[in-house]
C-alpha atoms as a PDB file:
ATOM      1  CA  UNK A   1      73.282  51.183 169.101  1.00  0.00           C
ATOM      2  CA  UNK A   2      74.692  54.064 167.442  1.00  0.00           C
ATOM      3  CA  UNK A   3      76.700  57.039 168.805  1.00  0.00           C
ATOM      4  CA  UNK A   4      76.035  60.693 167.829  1.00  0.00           C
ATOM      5  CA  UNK A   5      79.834  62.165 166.102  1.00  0.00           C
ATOM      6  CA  UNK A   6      81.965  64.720 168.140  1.00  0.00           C
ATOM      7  CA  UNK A   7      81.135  68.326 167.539  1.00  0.00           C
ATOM      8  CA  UNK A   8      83.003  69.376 164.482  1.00  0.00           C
ATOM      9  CA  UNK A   9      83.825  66.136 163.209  1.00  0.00           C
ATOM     10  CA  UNK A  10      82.178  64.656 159.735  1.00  0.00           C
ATOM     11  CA  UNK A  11      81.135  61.142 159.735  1.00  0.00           C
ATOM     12  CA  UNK A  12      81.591  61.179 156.023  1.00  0.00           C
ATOM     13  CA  UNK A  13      85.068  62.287 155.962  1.00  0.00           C
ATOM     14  CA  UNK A  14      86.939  61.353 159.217  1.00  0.00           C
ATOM     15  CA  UNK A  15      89.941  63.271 157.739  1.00  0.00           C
ATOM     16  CA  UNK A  16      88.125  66.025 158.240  1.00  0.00           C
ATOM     17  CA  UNK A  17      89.464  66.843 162.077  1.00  0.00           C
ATOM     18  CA  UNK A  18      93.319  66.868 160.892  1.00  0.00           C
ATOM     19  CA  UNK A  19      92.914  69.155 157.882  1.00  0.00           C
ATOM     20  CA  UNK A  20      91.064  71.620 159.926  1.00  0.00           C
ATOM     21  CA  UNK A  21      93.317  71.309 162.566  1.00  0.00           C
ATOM     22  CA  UNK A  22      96.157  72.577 160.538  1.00  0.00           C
ATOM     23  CA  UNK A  23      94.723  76.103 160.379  1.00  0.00           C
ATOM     24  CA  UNK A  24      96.404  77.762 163.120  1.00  0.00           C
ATOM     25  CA  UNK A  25      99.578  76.700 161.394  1.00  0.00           C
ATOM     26  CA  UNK A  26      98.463  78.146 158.209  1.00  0.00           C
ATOM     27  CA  UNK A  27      97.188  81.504 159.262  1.00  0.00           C
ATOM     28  CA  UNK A  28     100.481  81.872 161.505  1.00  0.00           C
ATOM     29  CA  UNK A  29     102.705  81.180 158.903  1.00  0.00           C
ATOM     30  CA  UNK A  30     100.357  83.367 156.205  1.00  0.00           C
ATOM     31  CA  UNK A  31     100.465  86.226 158.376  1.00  0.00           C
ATOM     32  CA  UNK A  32     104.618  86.265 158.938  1.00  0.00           C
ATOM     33  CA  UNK A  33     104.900  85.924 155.295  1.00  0.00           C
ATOM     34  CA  UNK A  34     102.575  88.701 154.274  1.00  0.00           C
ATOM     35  CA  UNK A  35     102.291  91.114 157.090  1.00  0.00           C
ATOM     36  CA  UNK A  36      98.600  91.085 156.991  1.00  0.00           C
ATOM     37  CA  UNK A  37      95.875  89.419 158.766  1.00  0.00           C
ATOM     38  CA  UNK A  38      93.352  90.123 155.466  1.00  0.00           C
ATOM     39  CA  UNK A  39      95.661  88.412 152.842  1.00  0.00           C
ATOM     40  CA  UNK A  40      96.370  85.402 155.540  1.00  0.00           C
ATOM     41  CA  UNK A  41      93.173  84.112 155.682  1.00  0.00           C
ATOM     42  CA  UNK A  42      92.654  84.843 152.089  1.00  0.00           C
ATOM     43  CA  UNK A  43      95.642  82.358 151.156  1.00  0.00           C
ATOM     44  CA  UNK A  44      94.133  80.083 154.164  1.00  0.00           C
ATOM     45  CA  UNK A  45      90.636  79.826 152.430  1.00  0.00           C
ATOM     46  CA  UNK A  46      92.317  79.027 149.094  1.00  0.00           C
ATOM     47  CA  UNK A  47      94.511  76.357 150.314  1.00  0.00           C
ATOM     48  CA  UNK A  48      90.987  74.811 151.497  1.00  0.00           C
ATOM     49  CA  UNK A  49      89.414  75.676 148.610  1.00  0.00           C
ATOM     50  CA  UNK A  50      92.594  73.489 146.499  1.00  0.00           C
ATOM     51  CA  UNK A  51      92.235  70.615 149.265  1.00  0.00           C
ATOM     52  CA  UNK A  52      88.576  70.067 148.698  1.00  0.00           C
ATOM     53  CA  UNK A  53      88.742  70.612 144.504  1.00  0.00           C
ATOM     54  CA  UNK A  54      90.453  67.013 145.063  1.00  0.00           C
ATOM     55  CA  UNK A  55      89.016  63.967 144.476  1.00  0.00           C
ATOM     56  CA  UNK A  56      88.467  61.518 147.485  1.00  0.00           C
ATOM     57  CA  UNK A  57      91.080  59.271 145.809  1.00  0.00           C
ATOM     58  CA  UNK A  58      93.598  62.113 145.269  1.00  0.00           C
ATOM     59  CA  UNK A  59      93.193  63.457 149.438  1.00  0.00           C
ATOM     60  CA  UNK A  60      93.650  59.587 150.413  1.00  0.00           C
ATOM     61  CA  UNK A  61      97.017  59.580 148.295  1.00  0.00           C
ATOM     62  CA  UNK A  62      98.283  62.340 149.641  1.00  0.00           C
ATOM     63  CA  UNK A  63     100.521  60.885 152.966  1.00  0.00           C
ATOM     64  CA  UNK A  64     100.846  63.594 155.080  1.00  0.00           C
ATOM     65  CA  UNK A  65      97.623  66.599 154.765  1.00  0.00           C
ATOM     66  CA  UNK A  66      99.437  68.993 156.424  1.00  0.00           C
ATOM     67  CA  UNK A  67     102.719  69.015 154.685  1.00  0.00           C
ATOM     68  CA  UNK A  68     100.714  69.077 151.426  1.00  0.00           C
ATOM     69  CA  UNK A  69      98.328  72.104 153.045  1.00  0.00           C
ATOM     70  CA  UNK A  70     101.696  74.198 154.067  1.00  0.00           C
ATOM     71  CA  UNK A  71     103.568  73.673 150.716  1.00  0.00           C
ATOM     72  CA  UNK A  72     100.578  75.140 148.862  1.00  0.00           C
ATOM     73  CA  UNK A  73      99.793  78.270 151.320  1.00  0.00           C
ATOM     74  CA  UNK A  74     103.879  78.299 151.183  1.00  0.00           C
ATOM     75  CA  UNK A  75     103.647  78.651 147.536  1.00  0.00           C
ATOM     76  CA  UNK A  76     100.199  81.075 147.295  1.00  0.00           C
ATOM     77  CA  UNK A  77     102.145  83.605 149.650  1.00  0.00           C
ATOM     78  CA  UNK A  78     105.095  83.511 147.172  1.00  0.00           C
ATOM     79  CA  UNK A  79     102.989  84.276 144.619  1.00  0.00           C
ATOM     80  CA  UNK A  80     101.059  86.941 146.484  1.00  0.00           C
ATOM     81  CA  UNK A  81     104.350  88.500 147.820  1.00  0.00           C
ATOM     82  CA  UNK A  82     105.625  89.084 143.818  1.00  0.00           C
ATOM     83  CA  UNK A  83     102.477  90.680 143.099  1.00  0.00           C
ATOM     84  CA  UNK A  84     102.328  92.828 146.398  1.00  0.00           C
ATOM     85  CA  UNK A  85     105.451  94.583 145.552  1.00  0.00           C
ATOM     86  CA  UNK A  86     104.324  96.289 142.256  1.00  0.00           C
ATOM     87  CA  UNK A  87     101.104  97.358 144.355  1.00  0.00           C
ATOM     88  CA  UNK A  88     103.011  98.999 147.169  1.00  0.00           C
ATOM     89  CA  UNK A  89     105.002 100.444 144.338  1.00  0.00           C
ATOM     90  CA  UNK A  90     101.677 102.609 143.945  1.00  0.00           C
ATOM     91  CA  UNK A  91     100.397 102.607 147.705  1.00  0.00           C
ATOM     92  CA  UNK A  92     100.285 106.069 148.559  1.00  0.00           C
ATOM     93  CA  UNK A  93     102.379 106.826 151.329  1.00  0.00           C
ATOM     94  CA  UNK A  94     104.064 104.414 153.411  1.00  0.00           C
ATOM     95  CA  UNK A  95     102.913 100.589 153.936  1.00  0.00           C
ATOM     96  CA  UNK A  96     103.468  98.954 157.463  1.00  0.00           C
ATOM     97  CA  UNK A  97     102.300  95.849 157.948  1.00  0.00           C
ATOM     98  CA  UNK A  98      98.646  95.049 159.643  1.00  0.00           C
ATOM     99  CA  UNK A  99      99.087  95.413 163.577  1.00  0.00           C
ATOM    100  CA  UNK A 100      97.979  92.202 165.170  1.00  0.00           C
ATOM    101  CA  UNK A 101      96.151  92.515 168.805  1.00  0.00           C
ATOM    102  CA  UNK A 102      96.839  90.135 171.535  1.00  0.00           C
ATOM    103  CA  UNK A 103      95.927  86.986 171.314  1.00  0.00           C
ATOM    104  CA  UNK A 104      92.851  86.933 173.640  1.00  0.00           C
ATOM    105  CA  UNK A 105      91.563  90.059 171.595  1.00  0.00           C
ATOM    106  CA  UNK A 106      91.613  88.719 167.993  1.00  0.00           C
ATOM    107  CA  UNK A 107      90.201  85.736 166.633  1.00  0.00           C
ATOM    108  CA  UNK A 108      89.619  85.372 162.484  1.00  0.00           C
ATOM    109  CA  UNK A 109      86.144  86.181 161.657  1.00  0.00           C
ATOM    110  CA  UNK A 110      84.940  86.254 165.381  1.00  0.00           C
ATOM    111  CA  UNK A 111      81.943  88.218 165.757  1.00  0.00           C
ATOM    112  CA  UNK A 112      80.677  90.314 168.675  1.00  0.00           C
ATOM    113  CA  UNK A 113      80.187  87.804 171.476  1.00  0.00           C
ATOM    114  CA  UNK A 114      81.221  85.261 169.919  1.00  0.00           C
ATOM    115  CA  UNK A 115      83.269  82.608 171.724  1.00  0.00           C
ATOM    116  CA  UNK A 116      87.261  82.693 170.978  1.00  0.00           C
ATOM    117  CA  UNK A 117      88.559  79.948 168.865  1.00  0.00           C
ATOM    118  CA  UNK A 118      92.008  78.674 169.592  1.00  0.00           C
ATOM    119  CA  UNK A 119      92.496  77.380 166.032  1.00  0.00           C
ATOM    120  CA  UNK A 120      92.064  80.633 164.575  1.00  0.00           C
ATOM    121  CA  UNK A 121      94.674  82.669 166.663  1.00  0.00           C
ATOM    122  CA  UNK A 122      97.899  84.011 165.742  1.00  0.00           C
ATOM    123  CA  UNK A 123     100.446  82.835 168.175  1.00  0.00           C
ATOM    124  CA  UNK A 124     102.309  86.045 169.508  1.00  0.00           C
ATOM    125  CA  UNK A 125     105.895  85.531 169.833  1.00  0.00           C
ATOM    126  CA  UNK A 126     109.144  87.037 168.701  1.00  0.00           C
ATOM    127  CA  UNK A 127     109.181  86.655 165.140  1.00  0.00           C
ATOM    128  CA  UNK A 128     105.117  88.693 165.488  1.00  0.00           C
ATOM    129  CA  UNK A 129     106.502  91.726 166.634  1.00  0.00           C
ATOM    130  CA  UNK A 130     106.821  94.848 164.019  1.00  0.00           C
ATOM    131  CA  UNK A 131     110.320  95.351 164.110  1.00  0.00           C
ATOM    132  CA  UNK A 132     110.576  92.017 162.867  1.00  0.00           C
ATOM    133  CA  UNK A 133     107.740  92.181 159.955  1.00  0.00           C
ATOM    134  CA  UNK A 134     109.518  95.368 158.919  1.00  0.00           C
ATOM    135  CA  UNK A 135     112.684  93.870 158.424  1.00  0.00           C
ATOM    136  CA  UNK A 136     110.923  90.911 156.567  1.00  0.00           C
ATOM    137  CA  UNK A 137     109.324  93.340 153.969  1.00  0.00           C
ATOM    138  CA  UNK A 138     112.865  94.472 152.796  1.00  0.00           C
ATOM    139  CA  UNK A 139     113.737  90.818 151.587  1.00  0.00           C
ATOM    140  CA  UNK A 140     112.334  89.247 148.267  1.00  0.00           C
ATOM    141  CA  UNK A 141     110.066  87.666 148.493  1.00  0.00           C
ATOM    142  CA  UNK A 142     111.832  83.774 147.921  1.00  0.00           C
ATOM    143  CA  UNK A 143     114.188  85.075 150.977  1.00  0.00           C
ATOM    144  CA  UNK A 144     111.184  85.479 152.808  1.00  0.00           C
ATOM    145  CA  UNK A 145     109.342  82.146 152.175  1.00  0.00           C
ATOM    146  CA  UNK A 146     113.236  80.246 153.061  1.00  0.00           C
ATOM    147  CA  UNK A 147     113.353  82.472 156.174  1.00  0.00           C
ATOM    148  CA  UNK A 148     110.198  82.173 157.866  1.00  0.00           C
ATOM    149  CA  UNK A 149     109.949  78.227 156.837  1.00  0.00           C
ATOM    150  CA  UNK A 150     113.287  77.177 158.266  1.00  0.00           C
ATOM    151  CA  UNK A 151     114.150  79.560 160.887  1.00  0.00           C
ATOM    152  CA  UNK A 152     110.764  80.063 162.067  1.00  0.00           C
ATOM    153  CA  UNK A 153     108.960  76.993 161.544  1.00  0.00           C
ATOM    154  CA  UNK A 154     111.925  74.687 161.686  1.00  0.00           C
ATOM    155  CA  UNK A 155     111.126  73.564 158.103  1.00  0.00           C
ATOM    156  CA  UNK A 156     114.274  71.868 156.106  1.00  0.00           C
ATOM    157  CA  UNK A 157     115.905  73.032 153.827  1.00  0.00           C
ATOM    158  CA  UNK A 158     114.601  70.580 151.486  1.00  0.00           C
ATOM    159  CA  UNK A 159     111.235  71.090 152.603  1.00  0.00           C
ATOM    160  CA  UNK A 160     111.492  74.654 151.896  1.00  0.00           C
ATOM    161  CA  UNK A 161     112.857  74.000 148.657  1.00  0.00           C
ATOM    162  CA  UNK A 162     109.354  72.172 147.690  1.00  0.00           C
ATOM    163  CA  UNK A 163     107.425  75.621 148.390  1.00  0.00           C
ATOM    164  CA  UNK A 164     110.119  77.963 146.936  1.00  0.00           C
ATOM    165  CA  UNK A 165     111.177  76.004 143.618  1.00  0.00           C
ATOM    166  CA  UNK A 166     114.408  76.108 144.452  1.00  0.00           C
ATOM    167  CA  UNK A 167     117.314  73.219 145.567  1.00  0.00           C
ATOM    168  CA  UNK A 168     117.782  73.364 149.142  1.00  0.00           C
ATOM    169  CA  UNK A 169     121.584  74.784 148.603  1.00  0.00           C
ATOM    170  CA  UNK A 170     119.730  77.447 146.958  1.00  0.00           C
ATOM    171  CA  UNK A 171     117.332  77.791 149.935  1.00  0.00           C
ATOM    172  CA  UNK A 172     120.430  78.087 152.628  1.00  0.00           C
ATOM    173  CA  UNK A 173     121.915  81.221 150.666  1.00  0.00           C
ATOM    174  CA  UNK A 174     118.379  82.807 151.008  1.00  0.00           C
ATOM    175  CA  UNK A 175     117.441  82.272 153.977  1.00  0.00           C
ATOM    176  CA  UNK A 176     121.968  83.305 154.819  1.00  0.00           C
ATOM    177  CA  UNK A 177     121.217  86.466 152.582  1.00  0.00           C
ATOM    178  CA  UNK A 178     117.779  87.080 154.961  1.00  0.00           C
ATOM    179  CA  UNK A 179     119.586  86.755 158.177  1.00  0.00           C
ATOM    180  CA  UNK A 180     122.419  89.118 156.905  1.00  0.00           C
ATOM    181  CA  UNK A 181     119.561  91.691 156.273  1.00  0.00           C
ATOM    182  CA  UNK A 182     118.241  90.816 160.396  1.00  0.00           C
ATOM    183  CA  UNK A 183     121.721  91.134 161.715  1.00  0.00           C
ATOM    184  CA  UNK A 184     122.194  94.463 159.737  1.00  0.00           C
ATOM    185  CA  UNK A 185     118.868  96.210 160.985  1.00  0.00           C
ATOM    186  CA  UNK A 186     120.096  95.230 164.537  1.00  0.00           C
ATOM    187  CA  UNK A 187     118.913  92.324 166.582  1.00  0.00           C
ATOM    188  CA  UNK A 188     115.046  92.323 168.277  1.00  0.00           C
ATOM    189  CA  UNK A 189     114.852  93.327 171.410  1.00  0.00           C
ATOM    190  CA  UNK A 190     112.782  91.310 173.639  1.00  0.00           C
ATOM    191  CA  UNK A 191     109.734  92.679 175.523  1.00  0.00           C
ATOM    192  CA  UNK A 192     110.120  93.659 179.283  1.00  0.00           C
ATOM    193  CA  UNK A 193     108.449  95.871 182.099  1.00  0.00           C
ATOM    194  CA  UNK A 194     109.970  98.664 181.383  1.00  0.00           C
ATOM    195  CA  UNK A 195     109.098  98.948 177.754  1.00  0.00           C
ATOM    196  CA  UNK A 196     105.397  99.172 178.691  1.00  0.00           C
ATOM    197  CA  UNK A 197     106.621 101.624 181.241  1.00  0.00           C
ATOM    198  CA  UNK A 198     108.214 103.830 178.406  1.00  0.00           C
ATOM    199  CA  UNK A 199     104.910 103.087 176.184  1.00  0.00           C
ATOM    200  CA  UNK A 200     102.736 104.253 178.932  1.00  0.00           C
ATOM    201  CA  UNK A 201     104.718 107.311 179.863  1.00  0.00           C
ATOM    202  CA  UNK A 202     104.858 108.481 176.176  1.00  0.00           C
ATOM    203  CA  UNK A 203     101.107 108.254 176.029  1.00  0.00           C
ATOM    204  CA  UNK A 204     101.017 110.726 179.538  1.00  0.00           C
ATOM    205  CA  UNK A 205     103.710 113.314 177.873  1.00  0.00           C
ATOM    206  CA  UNK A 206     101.713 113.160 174.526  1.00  0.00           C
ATOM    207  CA  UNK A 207      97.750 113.471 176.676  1.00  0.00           C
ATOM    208  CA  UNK A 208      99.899 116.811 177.994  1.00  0.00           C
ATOM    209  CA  UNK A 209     101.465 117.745 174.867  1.00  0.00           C
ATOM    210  CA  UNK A 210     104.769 117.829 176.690  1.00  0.00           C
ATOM    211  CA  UNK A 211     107.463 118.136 174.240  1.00  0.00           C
ATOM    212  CA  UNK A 212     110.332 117.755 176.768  1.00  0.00           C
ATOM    213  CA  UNK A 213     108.900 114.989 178.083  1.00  0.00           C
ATOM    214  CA  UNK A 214     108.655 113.650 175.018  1.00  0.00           C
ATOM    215  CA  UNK A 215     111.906 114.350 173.538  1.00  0.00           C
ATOM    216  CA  UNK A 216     113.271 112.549 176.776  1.00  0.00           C
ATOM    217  CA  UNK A 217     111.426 109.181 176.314  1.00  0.00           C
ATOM    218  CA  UNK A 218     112.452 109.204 172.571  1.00  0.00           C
ATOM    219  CA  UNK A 219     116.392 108.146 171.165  1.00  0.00           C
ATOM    220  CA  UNK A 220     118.092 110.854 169.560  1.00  0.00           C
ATOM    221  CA  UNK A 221     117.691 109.297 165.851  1.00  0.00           C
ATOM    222  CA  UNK A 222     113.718 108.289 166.907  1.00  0.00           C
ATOM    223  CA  UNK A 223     111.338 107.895 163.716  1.00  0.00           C
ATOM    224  CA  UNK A 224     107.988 107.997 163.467  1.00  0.00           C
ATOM    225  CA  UNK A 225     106.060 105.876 160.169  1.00  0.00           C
ATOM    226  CA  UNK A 226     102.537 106.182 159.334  1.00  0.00           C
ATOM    227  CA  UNK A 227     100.652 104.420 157.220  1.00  0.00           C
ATOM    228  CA  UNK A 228      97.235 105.826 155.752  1.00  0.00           C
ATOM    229  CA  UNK A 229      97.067 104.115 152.674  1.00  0.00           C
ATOM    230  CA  UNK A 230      95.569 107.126 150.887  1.00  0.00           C
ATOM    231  CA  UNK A 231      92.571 106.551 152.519  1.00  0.00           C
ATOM    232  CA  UNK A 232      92.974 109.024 155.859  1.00  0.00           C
ATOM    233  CA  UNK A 233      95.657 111.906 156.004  1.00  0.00           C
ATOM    234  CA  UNK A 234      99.127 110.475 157.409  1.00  0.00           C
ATOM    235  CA  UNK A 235     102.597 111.888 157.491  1.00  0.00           C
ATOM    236  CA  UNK A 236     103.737 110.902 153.998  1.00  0.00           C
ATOM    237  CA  UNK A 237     107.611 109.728 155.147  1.00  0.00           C
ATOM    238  CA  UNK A 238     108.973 109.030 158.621  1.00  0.00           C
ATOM    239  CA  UNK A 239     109.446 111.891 160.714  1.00  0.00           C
ATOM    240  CA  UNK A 240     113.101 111.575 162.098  1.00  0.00           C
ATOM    241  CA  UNK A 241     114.957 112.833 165.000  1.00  0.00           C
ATOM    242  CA  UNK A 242     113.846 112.955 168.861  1.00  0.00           C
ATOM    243  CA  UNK A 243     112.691 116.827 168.909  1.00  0.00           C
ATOM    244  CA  UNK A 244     110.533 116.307 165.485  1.00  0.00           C
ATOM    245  CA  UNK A 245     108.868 113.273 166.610  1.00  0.00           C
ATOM    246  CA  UNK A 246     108.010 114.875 169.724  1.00  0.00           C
ATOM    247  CA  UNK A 247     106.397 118.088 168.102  1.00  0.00           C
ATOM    248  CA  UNK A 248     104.855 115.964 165.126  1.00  0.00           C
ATOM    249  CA  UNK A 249     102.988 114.240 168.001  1.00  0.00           C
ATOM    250  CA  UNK A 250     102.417 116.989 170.133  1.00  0.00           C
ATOM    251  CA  UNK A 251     100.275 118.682 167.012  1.00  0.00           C
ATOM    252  CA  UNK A 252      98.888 115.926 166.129  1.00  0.00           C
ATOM    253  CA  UNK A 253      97.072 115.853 169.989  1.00  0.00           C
ATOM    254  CA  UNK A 254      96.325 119.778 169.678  1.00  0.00           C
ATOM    255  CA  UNK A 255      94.000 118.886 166.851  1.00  0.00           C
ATOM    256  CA  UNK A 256      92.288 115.984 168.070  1.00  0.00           C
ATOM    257  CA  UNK A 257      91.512 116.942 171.165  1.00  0.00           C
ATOM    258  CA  UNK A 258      89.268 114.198 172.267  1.00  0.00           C
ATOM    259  CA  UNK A 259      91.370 111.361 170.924  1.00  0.00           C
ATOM    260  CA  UNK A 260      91.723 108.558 173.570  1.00  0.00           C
ATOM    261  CA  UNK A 261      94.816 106.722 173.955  1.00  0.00           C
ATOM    262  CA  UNK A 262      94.482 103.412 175.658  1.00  0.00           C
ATOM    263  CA  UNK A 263      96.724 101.082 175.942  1.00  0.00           C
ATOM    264  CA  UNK A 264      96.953  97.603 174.231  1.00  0.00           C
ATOM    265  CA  UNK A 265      99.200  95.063 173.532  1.00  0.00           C
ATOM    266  CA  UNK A 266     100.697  95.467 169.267  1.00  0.00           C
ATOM    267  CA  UNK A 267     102.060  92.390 167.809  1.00  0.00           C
ATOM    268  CA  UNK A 268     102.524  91.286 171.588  1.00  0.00           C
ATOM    269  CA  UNK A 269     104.951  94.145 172.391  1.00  0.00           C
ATOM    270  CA  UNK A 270     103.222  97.752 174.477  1.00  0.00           C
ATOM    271  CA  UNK A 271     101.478  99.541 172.208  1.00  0.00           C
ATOM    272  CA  UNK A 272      98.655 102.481 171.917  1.00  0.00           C
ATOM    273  CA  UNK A 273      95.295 102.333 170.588  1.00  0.00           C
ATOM    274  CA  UNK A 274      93.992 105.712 169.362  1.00  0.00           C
ATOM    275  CA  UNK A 275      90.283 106.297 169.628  1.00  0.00           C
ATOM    276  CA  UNK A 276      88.537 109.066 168.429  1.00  0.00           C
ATOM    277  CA  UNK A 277      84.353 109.169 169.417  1.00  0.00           C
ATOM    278  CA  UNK A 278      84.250 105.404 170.291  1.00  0.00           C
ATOM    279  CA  UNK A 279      86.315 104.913 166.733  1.00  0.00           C
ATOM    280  CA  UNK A 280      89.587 103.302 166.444  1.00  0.00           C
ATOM    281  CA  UNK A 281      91.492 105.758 164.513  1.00  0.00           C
ATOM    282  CA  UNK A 282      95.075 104.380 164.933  1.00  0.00           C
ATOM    283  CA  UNK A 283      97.542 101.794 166.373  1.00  0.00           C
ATOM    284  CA  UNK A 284     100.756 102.311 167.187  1.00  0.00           C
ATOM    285  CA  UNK A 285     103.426  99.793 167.894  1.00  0.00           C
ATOM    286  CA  UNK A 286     106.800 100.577 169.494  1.00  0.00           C
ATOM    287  CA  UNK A 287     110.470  99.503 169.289  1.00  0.00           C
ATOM    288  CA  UNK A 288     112.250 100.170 172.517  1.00  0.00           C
ATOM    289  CA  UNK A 289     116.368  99.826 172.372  1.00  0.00           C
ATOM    290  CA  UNK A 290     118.111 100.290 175.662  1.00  0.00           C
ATOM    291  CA  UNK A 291     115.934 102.813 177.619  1.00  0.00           C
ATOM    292  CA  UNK A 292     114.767 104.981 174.686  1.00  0.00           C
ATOM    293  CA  UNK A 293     111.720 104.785 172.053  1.00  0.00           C
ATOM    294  CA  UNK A 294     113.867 103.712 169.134  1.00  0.00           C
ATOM    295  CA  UNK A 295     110.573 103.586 166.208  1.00  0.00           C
ATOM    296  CA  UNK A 296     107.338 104.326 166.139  1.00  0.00           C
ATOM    297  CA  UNK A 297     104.392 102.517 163.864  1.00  0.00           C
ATOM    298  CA  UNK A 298     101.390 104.496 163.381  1.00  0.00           C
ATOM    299  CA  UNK A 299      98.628 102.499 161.502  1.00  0.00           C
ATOM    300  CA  UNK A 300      95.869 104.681 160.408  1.00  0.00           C
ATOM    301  CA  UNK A 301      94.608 103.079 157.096  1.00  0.00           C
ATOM    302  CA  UNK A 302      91.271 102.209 157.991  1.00  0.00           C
ATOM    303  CA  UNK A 303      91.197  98.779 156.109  1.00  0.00           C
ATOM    304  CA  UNK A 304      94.513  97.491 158.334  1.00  0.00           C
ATOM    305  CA  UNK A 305      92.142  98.802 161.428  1.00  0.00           C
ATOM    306  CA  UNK A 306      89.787  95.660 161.272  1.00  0.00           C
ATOM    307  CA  UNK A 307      90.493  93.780 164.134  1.00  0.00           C
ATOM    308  CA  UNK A 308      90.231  96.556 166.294  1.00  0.00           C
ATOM    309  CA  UNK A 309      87.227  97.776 165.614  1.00  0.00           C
ATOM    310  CA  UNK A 310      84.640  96.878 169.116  1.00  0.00           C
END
């Protein structure tokens, strides 16, 4: 008598189960190395696409899938990151990397209704949050790979050296070299209540277009980044300094006067969703140090907006 297979597994190829099941790791360790949820799953789908161009013979050599699956999306995203620099060379504006909803509110290609799939979230934890990504972006891109491999994903150093090309001395000074560039932008600061308390009174001052208000939520030194990509109209460098954030936002409100702000969770820190007739317009992430609003990240470019579109 014969038994009917477990949904999502292939007779044919019992393998099949442990490659997939690798995916979450993939598309968490795509996104920290590329700051966007579009080019993740990109570099995910070719990593398949290389796994499956093998012959039967050449997947049953290979000892260990997944090790194999994360030194090829290691590499891809190396090669990706050299080529993304000369293109936001030319991105108009400033480039922030794609904001990432809470976990429960993003899945990879999840349609309306659709059930949420475990495999394909991105796990939200401190190395997710923008701060972080932004710091990442300012390291080259073989720092990058090193970092996020060993320090994130507890890779070795000799692992890391398969992805990068490098020896794994050579691997330790990059990923020293990208935790001298952390340390110098300041260390993360972890979420808390009153963070979402600061968020949430920010979005009350800026609903009244209350510049005092404003000016006393935000640090002296406050700035202010938005990112349009050419495609929507977007402050074109960081507005700096508490009273000039707080106006900049202030007008900003005074022309859009039925933009909703509701608020979400950003790369799993408080954050603002900007909605203008049932659209999503903007999201804004938030850096809090001590009890101030050290940064703001406002992400208008439509194509970044994805996820967050209802």
């Amino acid at each position: 008598m014969s038994t009917s297979p477990e949904p999502g597994s292939d007779p044919l190829d019992p393998g099949l189960d442990a490659v997939m099941s690798e995916r979450r790791q993939l598309i968490n360790l795509a996104y920290r190395l590329l700051g966007s949820l579009a080019d993740a799953e990109d570099v995910v789908q070719e990593t398949y696409a290389r796994w499956y161009a093998l012959s039967r013979r050449e997947q049953a050599a290979i000892e260990t899938p997944a090790a194999w699956l994360t030194k090829v999306a290691g590499r891809i995203c190396l090669d990706v990151l050299g080529s993304a620099r000369a293109r936001r060379e030319r991105y108009v504006g400033e480039w922030i990397p794609e904001p990432l909803p809470d976990s429960t509110e993003w899945v990879t290609g999840r349609s309306p209704g659709a059930p949420a799939d475990p495999v394909d979230r991105v796990t939200l934890d401190e190395s997710i949050s923008m701060a972080f990504l932004v710091v990442l972006e300012s390291m080259t891109p073989a720092q990058r790979v090193a970092f996020v491999l060993h320090d994130v994903f507890r890779y070795t150093f000799a692992e890391v050296a398969e992805v990068v090309g490098r020896t794994p001395a050579a691997c330790r000074q990059l990923a020293t070299a990208a935790r001298r560039r952390l340390r110098e932008a300041g260390p993360p600061t972890p979420p808390t209540a009153d963070q979402a308390g600061l968020v949430r009174a920010f979005k009350l001052a800026w609903q009244a277009t209350d510049v005092p208000a404003l000016i006393g939520l935000l640090a002296p030194d406050a700035t202010a980044t938005g990112d349009g990509g050419g495609l929507v109209s977007a402050a074109p460098r960081p507005v700096r300094g508490a009273e000039q954030v707080a106006r900049f936002f202030t007008e900003r409100a005074a022309v859009t006067p039925r933009l909703v702000l509701l608020e979400r969770t950003v790369n799993g820190r408080p954050g603002l969703v900007a909605r203008l007739d049932g659209m999503t317009v903007s999201v804004m992430a938030f850096e809090v140090v001590g009890d101030r609003i050290q940064h703001i990240w406002a992400i208008l470019n439509p194509d970044k907006l994805r996820p967050w579109m209802d």
